[in-house]
N, C-alpha and C. Protein backbone atom coordinates (compact mmCIF):
# COMPACT_ATOMS: atom_id res chain seq x y z
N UNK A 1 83.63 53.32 86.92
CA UNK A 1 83.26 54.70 86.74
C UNK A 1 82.01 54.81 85.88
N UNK A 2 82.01 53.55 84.97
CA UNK A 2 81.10 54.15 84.14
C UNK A 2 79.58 53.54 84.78
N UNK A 3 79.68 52.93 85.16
CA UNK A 3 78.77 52.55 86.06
C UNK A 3 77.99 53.03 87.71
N UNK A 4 78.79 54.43 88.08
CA UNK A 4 78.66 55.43 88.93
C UNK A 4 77.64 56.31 87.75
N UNK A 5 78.32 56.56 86.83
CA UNK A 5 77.57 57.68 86.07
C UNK A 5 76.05 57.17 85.41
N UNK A 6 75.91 55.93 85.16
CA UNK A 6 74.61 55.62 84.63
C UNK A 6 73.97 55.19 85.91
N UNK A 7 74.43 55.17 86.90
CA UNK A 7 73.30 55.22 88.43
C UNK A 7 72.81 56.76 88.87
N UNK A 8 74.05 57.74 88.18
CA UNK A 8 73.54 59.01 88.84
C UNK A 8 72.97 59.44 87.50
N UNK A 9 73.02 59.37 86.83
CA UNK A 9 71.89 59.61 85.44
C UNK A 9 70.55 59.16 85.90
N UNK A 10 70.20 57.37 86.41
CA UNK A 10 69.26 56.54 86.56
C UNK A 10 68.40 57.56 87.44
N UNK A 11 69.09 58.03 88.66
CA UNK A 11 68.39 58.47 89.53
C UNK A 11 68.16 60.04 89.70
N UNK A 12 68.81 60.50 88.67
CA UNK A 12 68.40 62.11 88.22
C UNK A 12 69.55 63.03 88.55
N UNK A 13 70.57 62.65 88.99
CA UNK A 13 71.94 62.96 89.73
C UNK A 13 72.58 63.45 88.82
N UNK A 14 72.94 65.31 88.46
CA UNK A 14 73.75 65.82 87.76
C UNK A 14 74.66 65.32 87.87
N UNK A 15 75.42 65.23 86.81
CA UNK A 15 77.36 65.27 87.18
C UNK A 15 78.02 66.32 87.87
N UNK A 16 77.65 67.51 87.24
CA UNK A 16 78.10 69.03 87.95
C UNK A 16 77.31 69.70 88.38
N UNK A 17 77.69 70.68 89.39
CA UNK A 17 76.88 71.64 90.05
C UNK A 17 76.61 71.00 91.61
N UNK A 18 76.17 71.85 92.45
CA UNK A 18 75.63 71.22 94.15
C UNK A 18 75.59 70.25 94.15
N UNK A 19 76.57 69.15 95.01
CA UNK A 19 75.94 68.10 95.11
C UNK A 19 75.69 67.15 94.24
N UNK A 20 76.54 67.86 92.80
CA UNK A 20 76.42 66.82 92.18
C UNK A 20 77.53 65.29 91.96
N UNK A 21 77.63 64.75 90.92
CA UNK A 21 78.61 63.37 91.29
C UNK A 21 80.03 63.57 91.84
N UNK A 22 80.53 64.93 90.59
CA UNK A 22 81.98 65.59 89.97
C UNK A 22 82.05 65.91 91.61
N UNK A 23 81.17 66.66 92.39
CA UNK A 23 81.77 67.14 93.56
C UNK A 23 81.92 65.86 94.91
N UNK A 24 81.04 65.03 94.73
CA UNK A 24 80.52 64.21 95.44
C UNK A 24 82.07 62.97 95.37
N UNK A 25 82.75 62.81 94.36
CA UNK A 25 83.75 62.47 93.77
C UNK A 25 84.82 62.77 94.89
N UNK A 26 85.01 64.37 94.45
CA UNK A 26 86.28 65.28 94.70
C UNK A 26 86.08 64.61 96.27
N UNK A 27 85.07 65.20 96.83
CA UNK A 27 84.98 64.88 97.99
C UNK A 27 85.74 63.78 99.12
N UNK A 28 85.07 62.75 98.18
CA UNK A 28 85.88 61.25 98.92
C UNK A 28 87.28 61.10 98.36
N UNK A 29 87.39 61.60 97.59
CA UNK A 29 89.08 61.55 97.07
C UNK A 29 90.07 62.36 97.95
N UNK A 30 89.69 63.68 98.07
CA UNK A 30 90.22 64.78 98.99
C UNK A 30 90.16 63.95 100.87
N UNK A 31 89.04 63.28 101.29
CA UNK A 31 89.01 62.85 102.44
C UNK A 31 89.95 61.52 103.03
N UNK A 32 90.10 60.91 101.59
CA UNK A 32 90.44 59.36 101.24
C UNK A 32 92.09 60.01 101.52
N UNK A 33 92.52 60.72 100.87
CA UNK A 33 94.19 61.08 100.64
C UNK A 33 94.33 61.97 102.31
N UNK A 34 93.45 62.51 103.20
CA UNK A 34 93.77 63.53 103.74
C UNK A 34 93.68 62.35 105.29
N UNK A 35 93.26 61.01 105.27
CA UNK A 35 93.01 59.81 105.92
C UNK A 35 94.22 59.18 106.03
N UNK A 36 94.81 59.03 104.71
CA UNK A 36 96.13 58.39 104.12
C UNK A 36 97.16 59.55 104.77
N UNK A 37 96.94 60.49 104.86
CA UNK A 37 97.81 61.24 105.23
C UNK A 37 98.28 61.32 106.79
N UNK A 38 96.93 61.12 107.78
CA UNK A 38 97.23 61.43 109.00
C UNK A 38 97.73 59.76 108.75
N UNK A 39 96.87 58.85 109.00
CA UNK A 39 97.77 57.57 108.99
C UNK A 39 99.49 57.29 108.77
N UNK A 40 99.86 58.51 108.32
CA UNK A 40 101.37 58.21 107.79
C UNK A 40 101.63 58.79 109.16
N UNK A 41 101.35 60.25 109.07
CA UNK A 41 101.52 61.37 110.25
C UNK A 41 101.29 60.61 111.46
N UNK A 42 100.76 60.00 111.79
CA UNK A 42 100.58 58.79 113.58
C UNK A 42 101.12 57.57 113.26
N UNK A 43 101.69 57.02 111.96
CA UNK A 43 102.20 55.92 111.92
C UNK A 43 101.45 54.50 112.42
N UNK A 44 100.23 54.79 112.67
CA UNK A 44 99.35 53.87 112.26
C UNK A 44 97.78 54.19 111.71
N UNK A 45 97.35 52.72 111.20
CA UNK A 45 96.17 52.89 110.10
C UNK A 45 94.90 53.37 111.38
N UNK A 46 93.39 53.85 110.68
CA UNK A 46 92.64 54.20 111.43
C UNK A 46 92.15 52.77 112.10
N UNK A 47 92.07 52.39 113.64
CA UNK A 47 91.28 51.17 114.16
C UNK A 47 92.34 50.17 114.01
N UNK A 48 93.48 50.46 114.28
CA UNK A 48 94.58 49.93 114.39
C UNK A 48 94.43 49.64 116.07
N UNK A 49 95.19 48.49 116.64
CA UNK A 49 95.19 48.43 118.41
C UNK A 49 96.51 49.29 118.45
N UNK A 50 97.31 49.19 117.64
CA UNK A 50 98.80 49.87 117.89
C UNK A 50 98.51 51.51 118.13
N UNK A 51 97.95 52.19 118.13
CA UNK A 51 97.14 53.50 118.40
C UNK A 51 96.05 53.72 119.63
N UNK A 52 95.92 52.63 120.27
CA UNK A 52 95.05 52.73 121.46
C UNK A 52 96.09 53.22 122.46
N UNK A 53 95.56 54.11 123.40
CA UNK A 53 96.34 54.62 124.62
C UNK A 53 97.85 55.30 124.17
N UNK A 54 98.00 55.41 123.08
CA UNK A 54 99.46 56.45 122.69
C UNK A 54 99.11 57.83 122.99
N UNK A 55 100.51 58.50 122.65
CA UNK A 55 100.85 59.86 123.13
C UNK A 55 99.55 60.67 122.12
N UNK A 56 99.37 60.65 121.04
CA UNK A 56 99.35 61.13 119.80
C UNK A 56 97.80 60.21 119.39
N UNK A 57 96.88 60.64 118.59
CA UNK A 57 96.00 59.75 118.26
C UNK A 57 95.02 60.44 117.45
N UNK A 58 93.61 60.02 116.74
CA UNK A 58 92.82 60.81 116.37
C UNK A 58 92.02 61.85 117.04
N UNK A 59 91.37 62.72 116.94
CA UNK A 59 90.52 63.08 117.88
C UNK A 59 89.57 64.20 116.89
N UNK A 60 88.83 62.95 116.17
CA UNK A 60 87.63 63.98 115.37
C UNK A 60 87.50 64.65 114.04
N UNK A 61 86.88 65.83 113.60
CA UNK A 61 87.20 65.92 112.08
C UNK A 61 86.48 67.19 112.83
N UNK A 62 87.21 68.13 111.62
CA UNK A 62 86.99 68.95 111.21
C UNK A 62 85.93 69.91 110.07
N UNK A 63 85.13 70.36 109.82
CA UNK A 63 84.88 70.63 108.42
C UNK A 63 85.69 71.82 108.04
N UNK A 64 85.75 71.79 106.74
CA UNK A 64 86.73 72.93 105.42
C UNK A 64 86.09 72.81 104.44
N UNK A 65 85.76 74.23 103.77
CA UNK A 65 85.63 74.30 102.29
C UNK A 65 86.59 74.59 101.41
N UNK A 66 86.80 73.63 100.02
CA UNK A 66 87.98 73.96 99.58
C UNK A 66 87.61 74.27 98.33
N UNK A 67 87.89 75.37 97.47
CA UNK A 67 87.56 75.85 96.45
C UNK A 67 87.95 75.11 95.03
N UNK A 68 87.15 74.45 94.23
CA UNK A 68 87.51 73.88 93.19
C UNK A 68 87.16 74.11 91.90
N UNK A 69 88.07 73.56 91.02
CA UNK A 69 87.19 73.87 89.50
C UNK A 69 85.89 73.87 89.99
N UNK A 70 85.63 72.91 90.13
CA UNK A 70 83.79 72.10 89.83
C UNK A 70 82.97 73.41 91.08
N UNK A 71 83.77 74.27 91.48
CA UNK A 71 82.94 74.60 92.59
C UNK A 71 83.59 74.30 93.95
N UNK A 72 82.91 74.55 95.29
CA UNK A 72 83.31 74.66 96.55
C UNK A 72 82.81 73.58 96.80
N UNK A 73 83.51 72.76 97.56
CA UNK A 73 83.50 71.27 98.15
C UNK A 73 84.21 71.39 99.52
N UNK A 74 82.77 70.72 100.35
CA UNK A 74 83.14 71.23 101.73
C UNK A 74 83.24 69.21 102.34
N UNK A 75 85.00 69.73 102.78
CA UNK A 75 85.19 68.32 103.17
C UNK A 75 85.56 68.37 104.61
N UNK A 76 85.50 66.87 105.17
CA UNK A 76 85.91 66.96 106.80
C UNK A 76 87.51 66.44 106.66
N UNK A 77 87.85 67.07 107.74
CA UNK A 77 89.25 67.03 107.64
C UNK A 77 90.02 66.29 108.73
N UNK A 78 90.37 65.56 109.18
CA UNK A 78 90.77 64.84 110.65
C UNK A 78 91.54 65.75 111.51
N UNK A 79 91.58 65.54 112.76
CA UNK A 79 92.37 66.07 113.45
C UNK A 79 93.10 65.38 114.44
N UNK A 80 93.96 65.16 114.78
CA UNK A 80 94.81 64.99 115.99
C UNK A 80 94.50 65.59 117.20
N UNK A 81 95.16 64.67 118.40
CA UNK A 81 94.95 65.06 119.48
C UNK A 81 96.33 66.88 119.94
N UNK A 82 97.06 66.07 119.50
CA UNK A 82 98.30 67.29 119.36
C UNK A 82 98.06 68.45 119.11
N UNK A 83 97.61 68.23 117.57
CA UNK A 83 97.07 69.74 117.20
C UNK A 83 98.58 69.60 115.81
N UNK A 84 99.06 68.59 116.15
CA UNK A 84 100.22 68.57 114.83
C UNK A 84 100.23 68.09 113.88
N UNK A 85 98.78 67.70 113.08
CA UNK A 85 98.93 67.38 111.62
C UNK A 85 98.05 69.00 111.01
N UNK A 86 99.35 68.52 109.62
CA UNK A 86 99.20 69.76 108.81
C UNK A 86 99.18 68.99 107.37
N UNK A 87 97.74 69.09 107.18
CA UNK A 87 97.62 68.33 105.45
C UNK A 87 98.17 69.51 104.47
């Protein structure tokens, strides 16, 4: 971590505000858990062969803005072919 923050210091990279680290953060964390999530929801990992040609599968992302302390952080969201995951 602390070594994220003296690269975005190095290179002029607020911590907060647009675009800055704090959101840039939230971001991959919110995408990382919402990844982990459909993976449970299809019962297999992304680029798995056990997911080729099934009923059920990925099919794309979404974008969402989700309102946060730090501000609005607009993340992509996966979707299913179904239409049946609900993060």
């Amino acid at each position: 971590m602390n070594e994220l923050v003296a690269r975005a210091q190095a290179e002029g990279l607020q911590l907060t505000g647009e675009g800055g680290l704090l959101q840039q953060l939230t971001k991959r964390l919110l995408e990382s858990a919402l990844e982990g999530e459909m993976s449970d929801h299809l019962g297999y990992d992304r680029h798995d062969p056990a997911g080729k040609n099934g009923e059920n599968s990925r099919n794309g992302k979404r974008s969402k803005t989700v309102v946060t302390d730090i501000g609005p952080v607009e993340i992509d969201v996966p979707r299913d072919r179904e239409g049946s995951f609900e993060p």
